[in-house]
N, C-alpha and C. Protein backbone atom coordinates (compact mmCIF):
# COMPACT_ATOMS: atom_id res chain seq x y z
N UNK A 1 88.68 147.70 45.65
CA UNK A 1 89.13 146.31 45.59
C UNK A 1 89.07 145.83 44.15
N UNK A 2 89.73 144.87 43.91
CA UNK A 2 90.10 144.20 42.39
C UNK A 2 90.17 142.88 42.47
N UNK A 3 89.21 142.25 42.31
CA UNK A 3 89.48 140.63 42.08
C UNK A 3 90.32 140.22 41.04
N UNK A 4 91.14 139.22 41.15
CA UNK A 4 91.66 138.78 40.41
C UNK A 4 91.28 137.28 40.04
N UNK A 5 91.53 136.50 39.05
CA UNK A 5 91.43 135.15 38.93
C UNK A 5 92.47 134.47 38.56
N UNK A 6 93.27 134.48 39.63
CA UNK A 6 95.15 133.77 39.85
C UNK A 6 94.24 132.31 40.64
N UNK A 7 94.87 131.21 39.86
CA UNK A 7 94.22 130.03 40.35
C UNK A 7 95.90 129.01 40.80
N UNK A 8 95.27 128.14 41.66
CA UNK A 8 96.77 127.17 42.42
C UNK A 8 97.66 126.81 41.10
N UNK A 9 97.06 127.05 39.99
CA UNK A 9 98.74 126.82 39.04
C UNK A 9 99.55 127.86 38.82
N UNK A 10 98.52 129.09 39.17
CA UNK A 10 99.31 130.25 39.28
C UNK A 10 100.41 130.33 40.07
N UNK A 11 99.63 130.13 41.32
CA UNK A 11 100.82 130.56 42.38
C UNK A 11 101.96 129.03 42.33
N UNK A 12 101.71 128.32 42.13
CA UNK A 12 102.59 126.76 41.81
C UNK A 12 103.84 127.35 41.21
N UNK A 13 103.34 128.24 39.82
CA UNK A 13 104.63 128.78 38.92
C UNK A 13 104.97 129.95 39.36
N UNK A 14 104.46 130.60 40.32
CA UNK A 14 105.24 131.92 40.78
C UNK A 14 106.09 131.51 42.28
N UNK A 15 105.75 130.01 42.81
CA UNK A 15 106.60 129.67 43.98
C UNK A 15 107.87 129.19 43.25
N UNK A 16 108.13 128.09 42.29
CA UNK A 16 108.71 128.25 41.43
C UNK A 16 109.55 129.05 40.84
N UNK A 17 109.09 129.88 40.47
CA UNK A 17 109.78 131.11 39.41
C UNK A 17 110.66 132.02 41.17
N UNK A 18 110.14 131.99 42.61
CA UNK A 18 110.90 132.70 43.27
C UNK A 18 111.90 131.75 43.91
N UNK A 19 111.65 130.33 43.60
CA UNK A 19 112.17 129.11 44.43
C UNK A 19 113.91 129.19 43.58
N UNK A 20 113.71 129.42 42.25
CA UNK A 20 114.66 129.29 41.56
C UNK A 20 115.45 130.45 41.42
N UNK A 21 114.86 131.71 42.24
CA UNK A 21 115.45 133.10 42.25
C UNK A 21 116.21 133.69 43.48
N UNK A 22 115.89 132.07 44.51
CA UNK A 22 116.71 131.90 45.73
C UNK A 22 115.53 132.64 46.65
N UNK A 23 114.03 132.91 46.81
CA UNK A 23 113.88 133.60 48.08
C UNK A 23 113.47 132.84 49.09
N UNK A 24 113.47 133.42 50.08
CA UNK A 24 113.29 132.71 51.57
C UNK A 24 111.65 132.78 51.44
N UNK A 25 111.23 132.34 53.22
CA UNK A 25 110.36 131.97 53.49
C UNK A 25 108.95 133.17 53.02
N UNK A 26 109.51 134.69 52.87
CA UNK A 26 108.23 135.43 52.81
C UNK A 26 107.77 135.44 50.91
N UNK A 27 108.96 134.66 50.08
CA UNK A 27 108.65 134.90 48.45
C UNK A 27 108.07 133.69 47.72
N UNK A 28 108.54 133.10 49.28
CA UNK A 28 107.84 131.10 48.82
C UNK A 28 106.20 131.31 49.68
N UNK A 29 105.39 132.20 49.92
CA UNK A 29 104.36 132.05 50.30
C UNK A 29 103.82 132.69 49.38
N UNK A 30 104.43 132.65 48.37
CA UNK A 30 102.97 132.83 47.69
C UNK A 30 102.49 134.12 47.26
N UNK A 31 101.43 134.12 46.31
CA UNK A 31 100.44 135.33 46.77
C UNK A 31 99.59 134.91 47.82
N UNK A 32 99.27 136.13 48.56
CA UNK A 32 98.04 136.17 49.29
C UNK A 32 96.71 136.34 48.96
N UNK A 33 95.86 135.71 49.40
CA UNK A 33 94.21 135.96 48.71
C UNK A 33 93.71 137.61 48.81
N UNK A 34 94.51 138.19 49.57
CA UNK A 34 93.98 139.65 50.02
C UNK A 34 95.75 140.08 50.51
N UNK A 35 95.91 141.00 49.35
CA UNK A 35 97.20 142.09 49.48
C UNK A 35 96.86 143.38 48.87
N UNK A 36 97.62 144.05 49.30
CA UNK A 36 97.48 145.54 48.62
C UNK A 36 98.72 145.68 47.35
N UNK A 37 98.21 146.05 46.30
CA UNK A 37 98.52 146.16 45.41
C UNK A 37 99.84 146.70 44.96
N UNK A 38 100.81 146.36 44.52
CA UNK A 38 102.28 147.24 44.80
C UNK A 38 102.09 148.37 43.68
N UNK A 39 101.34 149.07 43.41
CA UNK A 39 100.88 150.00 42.31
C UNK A 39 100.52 151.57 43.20
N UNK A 40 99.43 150.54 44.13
CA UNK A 40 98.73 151.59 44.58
C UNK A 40 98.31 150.87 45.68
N UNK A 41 99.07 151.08 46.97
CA UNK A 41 98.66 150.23 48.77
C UNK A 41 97.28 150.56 49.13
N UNK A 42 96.46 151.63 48.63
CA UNK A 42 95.27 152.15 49.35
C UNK A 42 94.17 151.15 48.37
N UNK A 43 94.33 150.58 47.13
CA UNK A 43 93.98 149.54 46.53
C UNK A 43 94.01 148.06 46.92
N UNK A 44 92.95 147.15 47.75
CA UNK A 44 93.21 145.76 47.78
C UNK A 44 93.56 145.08 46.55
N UNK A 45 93.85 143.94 45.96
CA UNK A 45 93.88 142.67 45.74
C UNK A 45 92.66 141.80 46.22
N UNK A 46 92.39 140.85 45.92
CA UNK A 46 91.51 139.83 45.60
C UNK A 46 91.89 138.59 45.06
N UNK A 47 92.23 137.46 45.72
CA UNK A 47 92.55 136.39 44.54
C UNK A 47 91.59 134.99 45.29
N UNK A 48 90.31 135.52 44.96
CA UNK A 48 89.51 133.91 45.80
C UNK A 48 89.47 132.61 45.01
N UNK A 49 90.04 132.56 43.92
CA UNK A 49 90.25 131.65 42.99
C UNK A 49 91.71 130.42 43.28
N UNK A 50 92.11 131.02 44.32
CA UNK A 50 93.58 130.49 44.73
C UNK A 50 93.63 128.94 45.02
N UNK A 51 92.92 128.61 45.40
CA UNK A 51 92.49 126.82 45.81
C UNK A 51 92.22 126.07 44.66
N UNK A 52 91.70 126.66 43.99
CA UNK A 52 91.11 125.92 42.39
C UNK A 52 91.93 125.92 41.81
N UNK A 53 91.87 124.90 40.90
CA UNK A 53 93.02 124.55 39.74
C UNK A 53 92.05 125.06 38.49
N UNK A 54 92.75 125.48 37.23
CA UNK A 54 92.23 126.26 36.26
C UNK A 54 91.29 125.34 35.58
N UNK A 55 91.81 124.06 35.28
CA UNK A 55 90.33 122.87 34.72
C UNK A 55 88.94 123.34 35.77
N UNK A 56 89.08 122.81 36.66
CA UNK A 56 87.80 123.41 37.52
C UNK A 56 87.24 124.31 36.97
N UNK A 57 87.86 125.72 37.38
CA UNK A 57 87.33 126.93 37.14
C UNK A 57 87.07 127.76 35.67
N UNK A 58 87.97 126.43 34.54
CA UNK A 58 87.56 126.98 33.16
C UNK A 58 86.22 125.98 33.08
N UNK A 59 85.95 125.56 33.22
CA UNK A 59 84.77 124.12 33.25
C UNK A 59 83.64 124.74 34.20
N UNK A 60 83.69 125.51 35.13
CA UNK A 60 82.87 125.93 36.02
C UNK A 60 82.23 127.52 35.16
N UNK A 61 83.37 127.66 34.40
CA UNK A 61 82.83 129.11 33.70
C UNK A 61 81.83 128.37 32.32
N UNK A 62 82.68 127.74 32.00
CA UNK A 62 81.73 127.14 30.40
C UNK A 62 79.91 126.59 31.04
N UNK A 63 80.07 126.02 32.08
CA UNK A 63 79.27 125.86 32.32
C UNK A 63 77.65 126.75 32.48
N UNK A 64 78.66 128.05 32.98
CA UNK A 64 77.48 128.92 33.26
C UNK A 64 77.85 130.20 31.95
N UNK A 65 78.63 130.19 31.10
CA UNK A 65 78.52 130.52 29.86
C UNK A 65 78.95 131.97 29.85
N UNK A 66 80.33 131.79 30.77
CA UNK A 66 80.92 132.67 31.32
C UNK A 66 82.33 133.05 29.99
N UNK A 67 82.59 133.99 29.42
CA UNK A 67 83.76 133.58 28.63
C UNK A 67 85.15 134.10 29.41
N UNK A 68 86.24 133.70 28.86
CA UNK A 68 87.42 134.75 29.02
C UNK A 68 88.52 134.77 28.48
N UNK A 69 89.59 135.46 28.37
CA UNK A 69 90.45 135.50 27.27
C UNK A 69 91.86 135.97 27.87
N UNK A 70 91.99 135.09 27.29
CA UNK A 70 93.77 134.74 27.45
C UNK A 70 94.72 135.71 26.16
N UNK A 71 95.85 135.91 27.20
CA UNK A 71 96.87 136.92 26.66
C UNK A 71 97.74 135.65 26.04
N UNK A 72 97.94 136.26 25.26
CA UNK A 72 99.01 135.66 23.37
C UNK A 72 100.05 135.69 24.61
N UNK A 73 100.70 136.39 25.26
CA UNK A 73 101.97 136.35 25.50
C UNK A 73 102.25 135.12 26.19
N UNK A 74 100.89 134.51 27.48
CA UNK A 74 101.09 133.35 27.83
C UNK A 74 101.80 132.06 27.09
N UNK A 75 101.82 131.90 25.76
CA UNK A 75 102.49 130.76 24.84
C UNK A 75 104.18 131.56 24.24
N UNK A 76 104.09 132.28 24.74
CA UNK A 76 105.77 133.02 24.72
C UNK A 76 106.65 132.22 25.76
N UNK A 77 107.44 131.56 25.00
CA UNK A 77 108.56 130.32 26.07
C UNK A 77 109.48 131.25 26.13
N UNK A 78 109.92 132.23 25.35
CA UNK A 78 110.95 132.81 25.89
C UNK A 78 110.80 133.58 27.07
N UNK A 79 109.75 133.66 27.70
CA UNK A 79 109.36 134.13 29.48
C UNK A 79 109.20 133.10 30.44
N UNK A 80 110.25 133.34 31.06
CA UNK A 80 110.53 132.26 32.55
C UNK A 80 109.33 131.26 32.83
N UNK A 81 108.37 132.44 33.36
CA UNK A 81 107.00 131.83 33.55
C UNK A 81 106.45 130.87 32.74
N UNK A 82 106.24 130.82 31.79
CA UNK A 82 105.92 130.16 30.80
C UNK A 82 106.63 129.06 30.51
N UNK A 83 107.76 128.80 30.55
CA UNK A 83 108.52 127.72 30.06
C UNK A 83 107.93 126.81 31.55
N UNK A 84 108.20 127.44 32.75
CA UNK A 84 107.89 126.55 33.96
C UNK A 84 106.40 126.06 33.84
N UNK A 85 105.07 126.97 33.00
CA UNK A 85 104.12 126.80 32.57
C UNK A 85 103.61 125.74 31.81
N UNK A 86 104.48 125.75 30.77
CA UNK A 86 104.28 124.88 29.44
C UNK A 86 105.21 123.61 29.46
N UNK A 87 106.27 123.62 30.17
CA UNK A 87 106.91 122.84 30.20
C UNK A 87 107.31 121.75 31.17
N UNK A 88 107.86 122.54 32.47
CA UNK A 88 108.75 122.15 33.68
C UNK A 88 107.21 121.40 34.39
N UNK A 89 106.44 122.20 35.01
CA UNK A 89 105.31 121.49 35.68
C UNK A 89 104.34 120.68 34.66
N UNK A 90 104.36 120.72 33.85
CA UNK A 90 103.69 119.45 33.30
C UNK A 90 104.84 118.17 32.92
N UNK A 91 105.80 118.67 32.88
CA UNK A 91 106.88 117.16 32.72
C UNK A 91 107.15 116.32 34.23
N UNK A 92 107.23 117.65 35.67
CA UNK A 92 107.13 117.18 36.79
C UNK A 92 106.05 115.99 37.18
N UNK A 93 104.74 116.96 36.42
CA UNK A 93 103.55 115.87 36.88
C UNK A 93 103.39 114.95 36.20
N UNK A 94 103.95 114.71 35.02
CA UNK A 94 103.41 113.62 34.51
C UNK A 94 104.76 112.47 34.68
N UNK A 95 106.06 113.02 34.97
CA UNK A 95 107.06 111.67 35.33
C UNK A 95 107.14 111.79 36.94
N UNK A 96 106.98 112.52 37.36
CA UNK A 96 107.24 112.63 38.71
C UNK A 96 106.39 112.81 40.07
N UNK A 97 105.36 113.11 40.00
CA UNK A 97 104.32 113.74 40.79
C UNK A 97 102.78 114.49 40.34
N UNK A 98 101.73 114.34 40.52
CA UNK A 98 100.51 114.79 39.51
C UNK A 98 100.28 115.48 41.02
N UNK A 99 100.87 116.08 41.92
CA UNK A 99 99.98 116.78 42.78
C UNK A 99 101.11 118.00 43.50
N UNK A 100 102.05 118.10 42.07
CA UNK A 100 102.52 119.28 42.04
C UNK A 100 102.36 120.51 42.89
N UNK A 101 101.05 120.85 42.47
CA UNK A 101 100.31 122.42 42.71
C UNK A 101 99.94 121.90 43.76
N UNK A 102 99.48 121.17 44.43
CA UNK A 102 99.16 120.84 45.74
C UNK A 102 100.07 120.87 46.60
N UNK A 103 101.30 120.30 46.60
CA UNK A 103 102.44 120.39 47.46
C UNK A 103 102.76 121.58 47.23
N UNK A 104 102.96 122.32 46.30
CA UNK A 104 103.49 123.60 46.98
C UNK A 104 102.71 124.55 47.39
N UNK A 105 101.35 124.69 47.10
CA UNK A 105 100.58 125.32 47.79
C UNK A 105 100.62 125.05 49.09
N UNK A 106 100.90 123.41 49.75
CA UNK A 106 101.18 123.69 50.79
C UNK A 106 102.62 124.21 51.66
N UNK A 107 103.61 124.26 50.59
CA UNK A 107 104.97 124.55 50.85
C UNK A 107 104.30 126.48 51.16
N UNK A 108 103.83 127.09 50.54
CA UNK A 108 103.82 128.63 50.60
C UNK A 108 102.40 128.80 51.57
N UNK A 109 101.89 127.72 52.37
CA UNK A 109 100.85 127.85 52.83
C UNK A 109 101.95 128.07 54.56
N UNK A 110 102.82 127.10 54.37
CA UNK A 110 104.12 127.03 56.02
C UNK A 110 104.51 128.13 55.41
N UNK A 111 105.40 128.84 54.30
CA UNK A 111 106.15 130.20 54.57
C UNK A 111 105.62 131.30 55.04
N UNK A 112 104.22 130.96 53.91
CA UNK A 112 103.48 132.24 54.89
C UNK A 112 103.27 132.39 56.44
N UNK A 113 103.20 131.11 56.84
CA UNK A 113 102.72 131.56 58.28
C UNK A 113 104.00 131.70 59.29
N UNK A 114 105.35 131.05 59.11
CA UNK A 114 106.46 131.14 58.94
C UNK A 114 106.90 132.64 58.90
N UNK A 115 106.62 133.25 57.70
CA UNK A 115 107.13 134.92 57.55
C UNK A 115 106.44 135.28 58.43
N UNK A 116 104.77 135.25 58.28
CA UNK A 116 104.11 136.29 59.19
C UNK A 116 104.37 136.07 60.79
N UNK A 117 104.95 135.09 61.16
CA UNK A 117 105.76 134.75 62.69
C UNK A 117 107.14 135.55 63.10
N UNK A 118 107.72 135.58 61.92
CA UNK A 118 109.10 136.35 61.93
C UNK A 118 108.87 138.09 61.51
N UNK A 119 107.83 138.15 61.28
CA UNK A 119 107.40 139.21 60.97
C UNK A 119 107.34 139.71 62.38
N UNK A 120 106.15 138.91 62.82
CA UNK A 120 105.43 140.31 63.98
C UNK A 120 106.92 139.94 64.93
N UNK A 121 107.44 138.36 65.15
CA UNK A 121 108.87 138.78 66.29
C UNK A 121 110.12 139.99 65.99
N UNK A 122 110.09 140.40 64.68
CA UNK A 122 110.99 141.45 64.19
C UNK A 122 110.39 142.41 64.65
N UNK A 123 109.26 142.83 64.20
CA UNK A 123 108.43 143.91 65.00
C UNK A 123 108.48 144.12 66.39
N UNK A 124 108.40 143.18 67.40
CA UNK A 124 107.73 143.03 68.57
C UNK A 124 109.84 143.56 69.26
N UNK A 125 110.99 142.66 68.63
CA UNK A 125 112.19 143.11 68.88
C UNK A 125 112.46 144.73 68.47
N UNK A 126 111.87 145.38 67.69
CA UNK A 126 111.80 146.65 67.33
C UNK A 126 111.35 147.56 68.21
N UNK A 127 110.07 147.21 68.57
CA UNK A 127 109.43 148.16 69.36
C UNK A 127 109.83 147.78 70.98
N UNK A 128 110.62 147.13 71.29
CA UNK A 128 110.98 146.55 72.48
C UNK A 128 111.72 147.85 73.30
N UNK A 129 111.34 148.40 74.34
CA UNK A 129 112.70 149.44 75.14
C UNK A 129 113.61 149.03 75.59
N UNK A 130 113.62 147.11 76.13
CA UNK A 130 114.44 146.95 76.43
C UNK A 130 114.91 145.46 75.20
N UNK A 131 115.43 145.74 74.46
CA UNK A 131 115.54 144.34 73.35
C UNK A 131 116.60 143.53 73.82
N UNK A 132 116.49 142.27 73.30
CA UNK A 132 117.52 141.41 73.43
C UNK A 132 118.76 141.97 72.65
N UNK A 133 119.56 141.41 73.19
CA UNK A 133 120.88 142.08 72.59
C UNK A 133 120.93 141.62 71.02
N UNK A 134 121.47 142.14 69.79
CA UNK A 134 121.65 141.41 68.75
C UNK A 134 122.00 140.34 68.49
N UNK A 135 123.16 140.24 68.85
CA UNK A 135 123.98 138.95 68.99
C UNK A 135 123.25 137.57 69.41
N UNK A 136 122.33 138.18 70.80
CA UNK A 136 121.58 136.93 70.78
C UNK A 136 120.33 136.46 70.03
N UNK A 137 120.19 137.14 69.09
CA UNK A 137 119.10 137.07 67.96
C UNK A 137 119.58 135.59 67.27
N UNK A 138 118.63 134.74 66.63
CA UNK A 138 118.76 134.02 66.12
C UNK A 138 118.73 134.59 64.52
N UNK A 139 119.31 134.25 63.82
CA UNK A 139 120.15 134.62 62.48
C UNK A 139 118.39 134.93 61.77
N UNK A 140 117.30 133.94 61.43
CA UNK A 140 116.44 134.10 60.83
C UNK A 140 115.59 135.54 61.61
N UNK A 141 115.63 135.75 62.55
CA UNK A 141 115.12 136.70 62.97
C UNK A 141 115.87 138.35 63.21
N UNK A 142 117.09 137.84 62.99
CA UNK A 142 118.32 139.19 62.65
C UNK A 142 117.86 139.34 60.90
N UNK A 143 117.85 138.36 60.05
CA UNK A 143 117.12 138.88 58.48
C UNK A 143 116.16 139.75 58.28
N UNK A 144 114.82 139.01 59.60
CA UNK A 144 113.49 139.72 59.32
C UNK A 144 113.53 141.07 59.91
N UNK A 145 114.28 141.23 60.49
CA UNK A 145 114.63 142.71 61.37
C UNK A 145 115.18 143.68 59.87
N UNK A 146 116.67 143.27 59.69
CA UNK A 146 117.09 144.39 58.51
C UNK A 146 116.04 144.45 57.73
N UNK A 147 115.16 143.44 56.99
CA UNK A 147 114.21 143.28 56.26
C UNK A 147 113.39 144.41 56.06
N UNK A 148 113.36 144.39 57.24
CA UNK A 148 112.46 145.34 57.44
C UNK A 148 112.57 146.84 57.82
N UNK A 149 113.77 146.85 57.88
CA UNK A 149 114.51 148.10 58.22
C UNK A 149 114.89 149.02 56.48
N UNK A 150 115.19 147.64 55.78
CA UNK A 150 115.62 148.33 54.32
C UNK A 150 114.40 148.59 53.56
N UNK A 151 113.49 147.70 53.34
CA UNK A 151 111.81 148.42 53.20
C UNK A 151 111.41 149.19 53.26
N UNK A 152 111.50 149.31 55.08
CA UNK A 152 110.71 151.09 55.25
C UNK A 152 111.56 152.10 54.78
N UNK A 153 113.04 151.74 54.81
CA UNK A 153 113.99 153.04 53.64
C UNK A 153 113.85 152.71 52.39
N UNK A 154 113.02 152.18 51.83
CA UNK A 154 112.80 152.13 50.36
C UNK A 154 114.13 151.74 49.40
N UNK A 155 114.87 150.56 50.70
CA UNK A 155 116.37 149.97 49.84
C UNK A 155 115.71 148.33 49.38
N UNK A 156 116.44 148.20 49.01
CA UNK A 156 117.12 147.04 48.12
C UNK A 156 117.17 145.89 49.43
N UNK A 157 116.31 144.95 49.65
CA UNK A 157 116.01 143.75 50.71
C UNK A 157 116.74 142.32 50.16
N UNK A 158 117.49 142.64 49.45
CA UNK A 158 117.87 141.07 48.88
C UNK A 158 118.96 140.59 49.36
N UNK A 159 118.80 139.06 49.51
CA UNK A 159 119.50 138.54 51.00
C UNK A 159 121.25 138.96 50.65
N UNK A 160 121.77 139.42 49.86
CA UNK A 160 122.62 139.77 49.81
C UNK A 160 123.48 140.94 50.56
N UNK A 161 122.28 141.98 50.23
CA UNK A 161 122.61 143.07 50.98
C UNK A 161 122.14 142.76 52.75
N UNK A 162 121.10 142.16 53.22
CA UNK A 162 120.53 141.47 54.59
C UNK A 162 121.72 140.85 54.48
N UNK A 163 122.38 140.02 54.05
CA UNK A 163 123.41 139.29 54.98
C UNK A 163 124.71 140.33 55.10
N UNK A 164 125.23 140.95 54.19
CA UNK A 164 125.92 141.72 54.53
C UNK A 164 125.67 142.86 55.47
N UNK A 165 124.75 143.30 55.64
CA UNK A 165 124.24 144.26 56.77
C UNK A 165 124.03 143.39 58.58
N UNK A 166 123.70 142.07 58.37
CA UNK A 166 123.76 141.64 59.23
C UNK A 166 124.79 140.98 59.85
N UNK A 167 125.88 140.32 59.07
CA UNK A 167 127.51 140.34 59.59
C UNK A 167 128.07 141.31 60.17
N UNK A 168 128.16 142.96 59.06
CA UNK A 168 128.55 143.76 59.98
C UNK A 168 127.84 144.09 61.31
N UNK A 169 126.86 143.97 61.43
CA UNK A 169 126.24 144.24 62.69
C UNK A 169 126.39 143.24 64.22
N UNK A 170 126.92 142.02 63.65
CA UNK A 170 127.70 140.95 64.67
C UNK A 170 128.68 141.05 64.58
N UNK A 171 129.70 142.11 63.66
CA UNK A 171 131.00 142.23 63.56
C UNK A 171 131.99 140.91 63.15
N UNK A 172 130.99 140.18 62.70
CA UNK A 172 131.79 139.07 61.70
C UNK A 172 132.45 139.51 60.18
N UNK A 173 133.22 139.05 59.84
CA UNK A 173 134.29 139.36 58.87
C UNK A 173 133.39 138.21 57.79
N UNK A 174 133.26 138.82 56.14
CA UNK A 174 131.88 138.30 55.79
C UNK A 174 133.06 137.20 55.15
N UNK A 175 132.18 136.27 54.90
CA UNK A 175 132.74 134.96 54.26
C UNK A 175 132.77 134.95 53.11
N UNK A 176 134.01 134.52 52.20
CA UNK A 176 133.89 134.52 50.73
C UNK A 176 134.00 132.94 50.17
């Protein structure tokens, strides 16, 4: 296992950074406090720091005389992250909203539970002997199906290719 210390502004700018990259409900949840590592799956993740906002937890370290050190690249605007970092969420909160990281933590707090619903019903339609017919699938749950079909073949899941795989499979003529 590997702890990490990804705190709610973290994941704020990585809901963000996938919000603006178009993903659905399983890329708007977020990290998880406990995932396996896309490096190495037999490796957990760790992120118990996820609730805390970084004032807290830099203030909670000084306190007990804890140090730590920040990567130079973080003040690099020419990385997505960073500009939404340095820029976008602090202009949000200060003309628009100061509880930013809070709302979307709770926005990726519903996807997650959201995906992991469409998850196990994709599963549960998978392993079915007798399944509902396709057609009568409801469209979000015809996604989580290919989803999951192009995954375990180690393809390319982006709703592009899912929607085109899932038209042909209702034999709709795809829309341009």
């Amino acid at each position: 296992e590997v702890v990490l210390a990804h705190h709610a502004q973290d994941q704020a700018e990585l809901i963000l950074l996938r919000l603006f990259r178009g993903a659905g409900s399983e890329g708007l949840a977020g990290m998880k406090e406990r995932s396996p590592s896309p490096a190495d799956q037999r490796v957990s993740l760790l992120r118990p720091f996820l609730g805390f906002d970084r004032g807290t937890l830099e203030a909670f370290a000084r306190s007990q005389g804890i140090g730590h050190r920040e990567d130079a690249s973080n003040r690099d605007l020419s990385i997505p992250r960073n500009r939404i970092r340095h820029q976008l969420i602090p202009d949000w909160m200060a003309h628009h909203s100061p509880a930013l990281p809070r709302v979307l933590a709770r926005i990726a707090d519903i996807a997650a539970h959201e995906s992991d619903y469409l998850r196990e019903q994709a599963q549960r339609w998978r392993d079915s002997l007798h399944p509902e017919p396709w057609a009568s699938l409801h469209v979000a749950l015809q996604r989580a199906i290919l989803r999951m079909e192009l995954i375990e073949h180690g393809r390319n899941a982006e709703f592009e290719t899912v929607e085109r795989l899932r038209r042909a499979r209702c034999g709709s003529v795809l829309d341009t």
